[in-house]
Every structure is written in structure tokens, then in C-alpha cells.
N, C-alpha and C. Protein backbone atom coordinates (compact mmCIF):
# COMPACT_ATOMS: atom_id res chain seq x y z
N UNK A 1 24.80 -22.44 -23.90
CA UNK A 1 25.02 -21.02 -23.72
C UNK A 1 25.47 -20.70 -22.31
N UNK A 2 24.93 -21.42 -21.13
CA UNK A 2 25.41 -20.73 -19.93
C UNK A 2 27.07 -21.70 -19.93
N UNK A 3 27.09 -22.47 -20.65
CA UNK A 3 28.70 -23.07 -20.38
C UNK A 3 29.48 -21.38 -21.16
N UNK A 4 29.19 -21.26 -22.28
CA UNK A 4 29.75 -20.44 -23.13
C UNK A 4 29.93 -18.77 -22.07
N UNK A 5 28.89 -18.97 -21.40
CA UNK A 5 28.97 -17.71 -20.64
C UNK A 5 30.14 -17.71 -19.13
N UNK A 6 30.24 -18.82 -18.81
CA UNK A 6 30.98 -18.73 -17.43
C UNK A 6 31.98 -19.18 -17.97
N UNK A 7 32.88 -19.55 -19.09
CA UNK A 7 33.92 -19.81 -19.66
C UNK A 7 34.30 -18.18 -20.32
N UNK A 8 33.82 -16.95 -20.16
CA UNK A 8 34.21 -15.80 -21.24
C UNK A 8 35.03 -15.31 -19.96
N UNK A 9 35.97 -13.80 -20.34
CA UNK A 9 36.58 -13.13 -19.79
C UNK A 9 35.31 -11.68 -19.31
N UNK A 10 35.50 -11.51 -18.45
CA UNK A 10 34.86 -10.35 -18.13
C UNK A 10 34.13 -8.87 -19.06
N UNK A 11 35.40 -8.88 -20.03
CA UNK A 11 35.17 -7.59 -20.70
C UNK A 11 34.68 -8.16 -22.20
N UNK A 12 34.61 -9.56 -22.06
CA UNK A 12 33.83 -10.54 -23.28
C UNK A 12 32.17 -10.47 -22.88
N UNK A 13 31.72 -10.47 -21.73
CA UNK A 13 30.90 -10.91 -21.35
C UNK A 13 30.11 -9.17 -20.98
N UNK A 14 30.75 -8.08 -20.74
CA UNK A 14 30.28 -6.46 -20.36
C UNK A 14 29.91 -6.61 -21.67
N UNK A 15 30.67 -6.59 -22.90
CA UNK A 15 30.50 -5.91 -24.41
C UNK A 15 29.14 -6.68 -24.86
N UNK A 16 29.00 -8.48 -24.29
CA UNK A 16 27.92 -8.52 -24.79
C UNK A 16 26.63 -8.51 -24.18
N UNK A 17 26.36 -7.92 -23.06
CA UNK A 17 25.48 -6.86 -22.62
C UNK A 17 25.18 -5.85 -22.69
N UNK A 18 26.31 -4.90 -23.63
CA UNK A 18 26.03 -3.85 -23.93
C UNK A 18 25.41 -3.83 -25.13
N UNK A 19 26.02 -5.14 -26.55
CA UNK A 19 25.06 -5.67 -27.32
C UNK A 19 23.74 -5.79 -27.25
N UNK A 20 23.61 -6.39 -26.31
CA UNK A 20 22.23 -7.32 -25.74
C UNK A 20 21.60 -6.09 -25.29
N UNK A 21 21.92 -5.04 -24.57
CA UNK A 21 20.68 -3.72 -24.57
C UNK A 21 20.52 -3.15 -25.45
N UNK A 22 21.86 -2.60 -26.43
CA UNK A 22 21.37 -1.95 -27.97
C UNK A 22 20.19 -2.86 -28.39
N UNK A 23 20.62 -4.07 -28.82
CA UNK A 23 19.51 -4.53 -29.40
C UNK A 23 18.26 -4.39 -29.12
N UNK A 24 17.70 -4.41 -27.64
CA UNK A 24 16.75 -4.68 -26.95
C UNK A 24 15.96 -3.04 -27.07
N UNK A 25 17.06 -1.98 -26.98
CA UNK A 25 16.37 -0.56 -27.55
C UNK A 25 15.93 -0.84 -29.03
N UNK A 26 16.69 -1.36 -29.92
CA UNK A 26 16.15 -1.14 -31.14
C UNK A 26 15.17 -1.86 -31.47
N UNK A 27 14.53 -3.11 -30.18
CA UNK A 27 13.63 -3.90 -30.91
C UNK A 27 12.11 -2.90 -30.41
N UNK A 28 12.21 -2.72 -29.52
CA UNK A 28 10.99 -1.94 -28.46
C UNK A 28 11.09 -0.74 -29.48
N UNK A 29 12.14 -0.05 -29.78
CA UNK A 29 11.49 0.85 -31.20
C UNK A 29 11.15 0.76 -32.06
N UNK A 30 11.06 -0.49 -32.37
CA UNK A 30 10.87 -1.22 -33.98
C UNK A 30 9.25 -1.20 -33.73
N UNK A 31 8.94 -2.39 -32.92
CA UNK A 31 7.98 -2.66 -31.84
C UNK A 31 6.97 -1.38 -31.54
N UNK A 32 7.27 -0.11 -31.57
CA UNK A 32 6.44 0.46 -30.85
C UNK A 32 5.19 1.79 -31.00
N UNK A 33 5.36 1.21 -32.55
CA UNK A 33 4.11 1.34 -33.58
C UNK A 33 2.61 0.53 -33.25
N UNK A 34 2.71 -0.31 -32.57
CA UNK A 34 2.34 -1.56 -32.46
C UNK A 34 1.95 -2.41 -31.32
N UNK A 35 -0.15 -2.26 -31.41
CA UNK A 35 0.04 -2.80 -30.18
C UNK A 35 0.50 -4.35 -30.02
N UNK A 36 0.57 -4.94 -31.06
CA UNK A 36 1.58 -6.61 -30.70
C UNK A 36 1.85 -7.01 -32.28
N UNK A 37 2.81 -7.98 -31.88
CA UNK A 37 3.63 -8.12 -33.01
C UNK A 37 3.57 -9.96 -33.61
N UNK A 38 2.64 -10.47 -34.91
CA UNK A 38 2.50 -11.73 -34.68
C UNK A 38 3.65 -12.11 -34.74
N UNK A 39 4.03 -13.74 -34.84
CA UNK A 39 4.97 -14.01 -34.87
C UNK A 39 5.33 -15.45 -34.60
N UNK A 40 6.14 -16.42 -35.15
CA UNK A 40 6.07 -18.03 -34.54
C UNK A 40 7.30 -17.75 -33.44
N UNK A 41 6.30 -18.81 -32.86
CA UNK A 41 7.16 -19.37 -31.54
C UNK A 41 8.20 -19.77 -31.71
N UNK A 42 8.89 -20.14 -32.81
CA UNK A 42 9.58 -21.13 -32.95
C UNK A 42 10.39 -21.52 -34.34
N UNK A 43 11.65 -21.44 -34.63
CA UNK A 43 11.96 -21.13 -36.30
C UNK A 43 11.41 -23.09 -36.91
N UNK A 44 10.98 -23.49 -36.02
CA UNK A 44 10.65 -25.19 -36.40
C UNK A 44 9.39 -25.65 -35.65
N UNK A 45 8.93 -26.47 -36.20
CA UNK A 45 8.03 -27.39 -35.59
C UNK A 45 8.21 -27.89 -34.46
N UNK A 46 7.78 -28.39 -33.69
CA UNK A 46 7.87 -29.39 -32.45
C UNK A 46 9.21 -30.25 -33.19
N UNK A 47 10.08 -30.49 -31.54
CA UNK A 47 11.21 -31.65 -31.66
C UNK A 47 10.56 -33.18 -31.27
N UNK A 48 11.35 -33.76 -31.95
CA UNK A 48 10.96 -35.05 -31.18
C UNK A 48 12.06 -34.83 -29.53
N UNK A 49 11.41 -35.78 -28.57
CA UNK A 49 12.40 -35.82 -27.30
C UNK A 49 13.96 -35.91 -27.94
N UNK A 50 14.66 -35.45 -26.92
CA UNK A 50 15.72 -35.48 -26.82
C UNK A 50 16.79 -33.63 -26.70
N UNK A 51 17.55 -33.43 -27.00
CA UNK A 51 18.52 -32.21 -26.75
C UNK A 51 17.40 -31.60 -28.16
N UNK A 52 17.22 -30.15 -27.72
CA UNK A 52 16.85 -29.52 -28.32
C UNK A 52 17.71 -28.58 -29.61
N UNK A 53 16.69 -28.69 -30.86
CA UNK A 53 17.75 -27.55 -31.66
C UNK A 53 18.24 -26.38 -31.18
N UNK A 54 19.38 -25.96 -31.50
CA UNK A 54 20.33 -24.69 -30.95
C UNK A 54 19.85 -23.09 -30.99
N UNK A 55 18.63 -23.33 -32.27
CA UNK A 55 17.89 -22.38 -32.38
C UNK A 55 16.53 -21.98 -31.70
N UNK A 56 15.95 -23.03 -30.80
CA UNK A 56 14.93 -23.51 -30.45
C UNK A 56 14.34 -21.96 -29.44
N UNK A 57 15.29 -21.19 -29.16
CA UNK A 57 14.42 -19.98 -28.04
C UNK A 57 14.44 -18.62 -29.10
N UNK A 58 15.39 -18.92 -30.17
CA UNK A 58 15.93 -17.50 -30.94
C UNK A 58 14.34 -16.25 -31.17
N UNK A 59 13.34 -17.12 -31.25
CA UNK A 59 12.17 -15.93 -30.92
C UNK A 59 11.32 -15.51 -30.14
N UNK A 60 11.38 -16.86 -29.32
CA UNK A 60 11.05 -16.15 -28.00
C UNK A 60 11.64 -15.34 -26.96
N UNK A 61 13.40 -15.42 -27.41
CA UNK A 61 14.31 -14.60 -26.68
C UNK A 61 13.62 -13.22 -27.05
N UNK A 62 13.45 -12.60 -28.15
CA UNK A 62 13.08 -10.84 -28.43
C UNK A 62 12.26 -10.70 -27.21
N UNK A 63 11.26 -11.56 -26.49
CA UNK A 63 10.33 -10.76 -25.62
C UNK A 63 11.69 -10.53 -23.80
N UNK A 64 12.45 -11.79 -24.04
CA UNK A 64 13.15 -11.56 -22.87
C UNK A 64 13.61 -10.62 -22.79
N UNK A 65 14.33 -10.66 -24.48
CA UNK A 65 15.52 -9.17 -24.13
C UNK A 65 15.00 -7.73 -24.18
N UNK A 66 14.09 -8.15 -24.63
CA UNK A 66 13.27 -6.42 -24.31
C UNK A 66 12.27 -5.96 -23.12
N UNK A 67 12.26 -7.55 -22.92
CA UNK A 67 11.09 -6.82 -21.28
C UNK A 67 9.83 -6.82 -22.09
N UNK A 68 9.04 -7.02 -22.83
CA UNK A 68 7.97 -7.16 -23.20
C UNK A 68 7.33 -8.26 -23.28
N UNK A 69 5.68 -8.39 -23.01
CA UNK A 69 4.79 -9.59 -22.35
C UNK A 69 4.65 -10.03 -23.85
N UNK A 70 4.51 -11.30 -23.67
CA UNK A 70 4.50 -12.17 -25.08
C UNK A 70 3.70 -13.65 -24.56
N UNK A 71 2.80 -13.87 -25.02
CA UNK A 71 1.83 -15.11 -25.18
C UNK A 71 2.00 -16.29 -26.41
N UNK A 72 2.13 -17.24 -25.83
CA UNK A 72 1.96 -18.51 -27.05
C UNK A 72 0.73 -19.25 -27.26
N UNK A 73 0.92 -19.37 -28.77
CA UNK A 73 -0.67 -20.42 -28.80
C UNK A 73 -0.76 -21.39 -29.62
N UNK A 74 -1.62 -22.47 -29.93
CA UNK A 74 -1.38 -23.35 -30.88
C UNK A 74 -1.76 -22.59 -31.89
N UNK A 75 -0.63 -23.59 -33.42
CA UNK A 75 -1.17 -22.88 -34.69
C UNK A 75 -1.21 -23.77 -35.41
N UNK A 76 -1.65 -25.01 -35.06
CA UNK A 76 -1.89 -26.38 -36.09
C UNK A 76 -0.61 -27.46 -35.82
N UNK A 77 -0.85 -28.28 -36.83
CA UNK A 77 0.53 -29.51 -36.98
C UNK A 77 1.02 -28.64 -38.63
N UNK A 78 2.02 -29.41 -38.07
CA UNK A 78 3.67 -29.40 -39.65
C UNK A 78 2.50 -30.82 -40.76
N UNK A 79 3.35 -30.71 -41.31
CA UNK A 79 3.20 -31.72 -42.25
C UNK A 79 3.64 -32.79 -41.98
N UNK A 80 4.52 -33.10 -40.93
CA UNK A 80 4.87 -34.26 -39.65
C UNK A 80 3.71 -34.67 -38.77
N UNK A 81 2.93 -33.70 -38.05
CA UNK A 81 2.13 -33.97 -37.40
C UNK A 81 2.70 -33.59 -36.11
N UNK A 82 3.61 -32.93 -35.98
CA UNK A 82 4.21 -31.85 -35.08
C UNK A 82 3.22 -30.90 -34.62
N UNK A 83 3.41 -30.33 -33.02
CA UNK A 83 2.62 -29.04 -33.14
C UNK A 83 3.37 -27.88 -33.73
N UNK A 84 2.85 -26.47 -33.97
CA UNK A 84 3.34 -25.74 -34.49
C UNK A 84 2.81 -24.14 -33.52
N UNK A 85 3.14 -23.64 -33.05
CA UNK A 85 2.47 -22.00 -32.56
C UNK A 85 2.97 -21.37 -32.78
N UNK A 86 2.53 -19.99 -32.50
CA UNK A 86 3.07 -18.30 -32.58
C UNK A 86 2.86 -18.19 -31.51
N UNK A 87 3.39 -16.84 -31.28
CA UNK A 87 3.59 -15.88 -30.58
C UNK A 87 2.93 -14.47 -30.64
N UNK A 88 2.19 -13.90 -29.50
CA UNK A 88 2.30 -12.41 -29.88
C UNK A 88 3.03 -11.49 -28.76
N UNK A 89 3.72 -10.94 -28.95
CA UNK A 89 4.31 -10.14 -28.29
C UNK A 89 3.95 -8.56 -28.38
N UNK A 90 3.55 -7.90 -27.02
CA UNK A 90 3.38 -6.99 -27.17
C UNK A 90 4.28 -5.41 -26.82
């Protein structure tokens, strides 16, 4: 992603910050019923070493892009014997 980002044109890169705050309003309104929101850490289990899946931050990003405090914790093994956690974000 940061290759993808310093390779865009300027007005590629404004539009998707302007994305990236819509979203971030609509999640904190979604959100704000609510004093925290459960949630996994993670759309997978633990990786084995090596380059991580492409999806590997996609839910812990919601707390970045909104500015809201979010905690991780263990939530057992996979059926691998992987760890597994959530998230709560508040």
C-alpha cells in the first residue's frame, strides 16, 4: 500500500482522502449508539511467518480511520492451533 500510494497522481491520492474521511464519519455514526463495538482482530487466524495476507489490518484499520481507541485480546486457537482475537473498539 505505501508503494501504491507514492506511485498515485495527486488528485488520485486528495479523492482518496476525501473517501477515507466520509467513511470514517459514517463509521463513528454507525458506532455511536455504542459504548464499544465487539469484533475480530483479524478476517483469519494467525499467519504462519512470512509476508502477511493482504487483508491482514482490514479491521483493525476502522479504529485508525476513525480516531477511536480499540483494544485486542486473545480469543482461543483455529482449528490449526493458530491464535485467534478480537477487538473492541470504542
Amino acid at each position: 500500500l505505501l508503494h501504491w500510494g507514492a506511485t498515485q497522481p495527486a488528485h488520485r491520492l486528495a479523492r482518496a482522502y476525501r473517501d477515507l474521511a466520509a467513511a470514517a464519519q459514517a463509521l463513528r455514526a454507525a458506532f455511536a449508539p455504542f459504548a464499544g463495538v465487539l469484533m475480530p482482530t483479524a478476517p483469519q487466524a494467525a499467519f504462519p511467518f512470512g509476508p502477511p495476507p493482504a487483508n491482514q489490518a482490514d479491521f483493525t484499520a476502522i479504529a485508525d480511520f476513525t480516531g477511536q481507541p480499540a483494544t485486542a485480546f486473545p480469543a482461543g486457537m483455529s482449528a490449526d492451533g493458530l491464535p485467534l482475537s478480537c477487538q473492541v473498539v470504542a
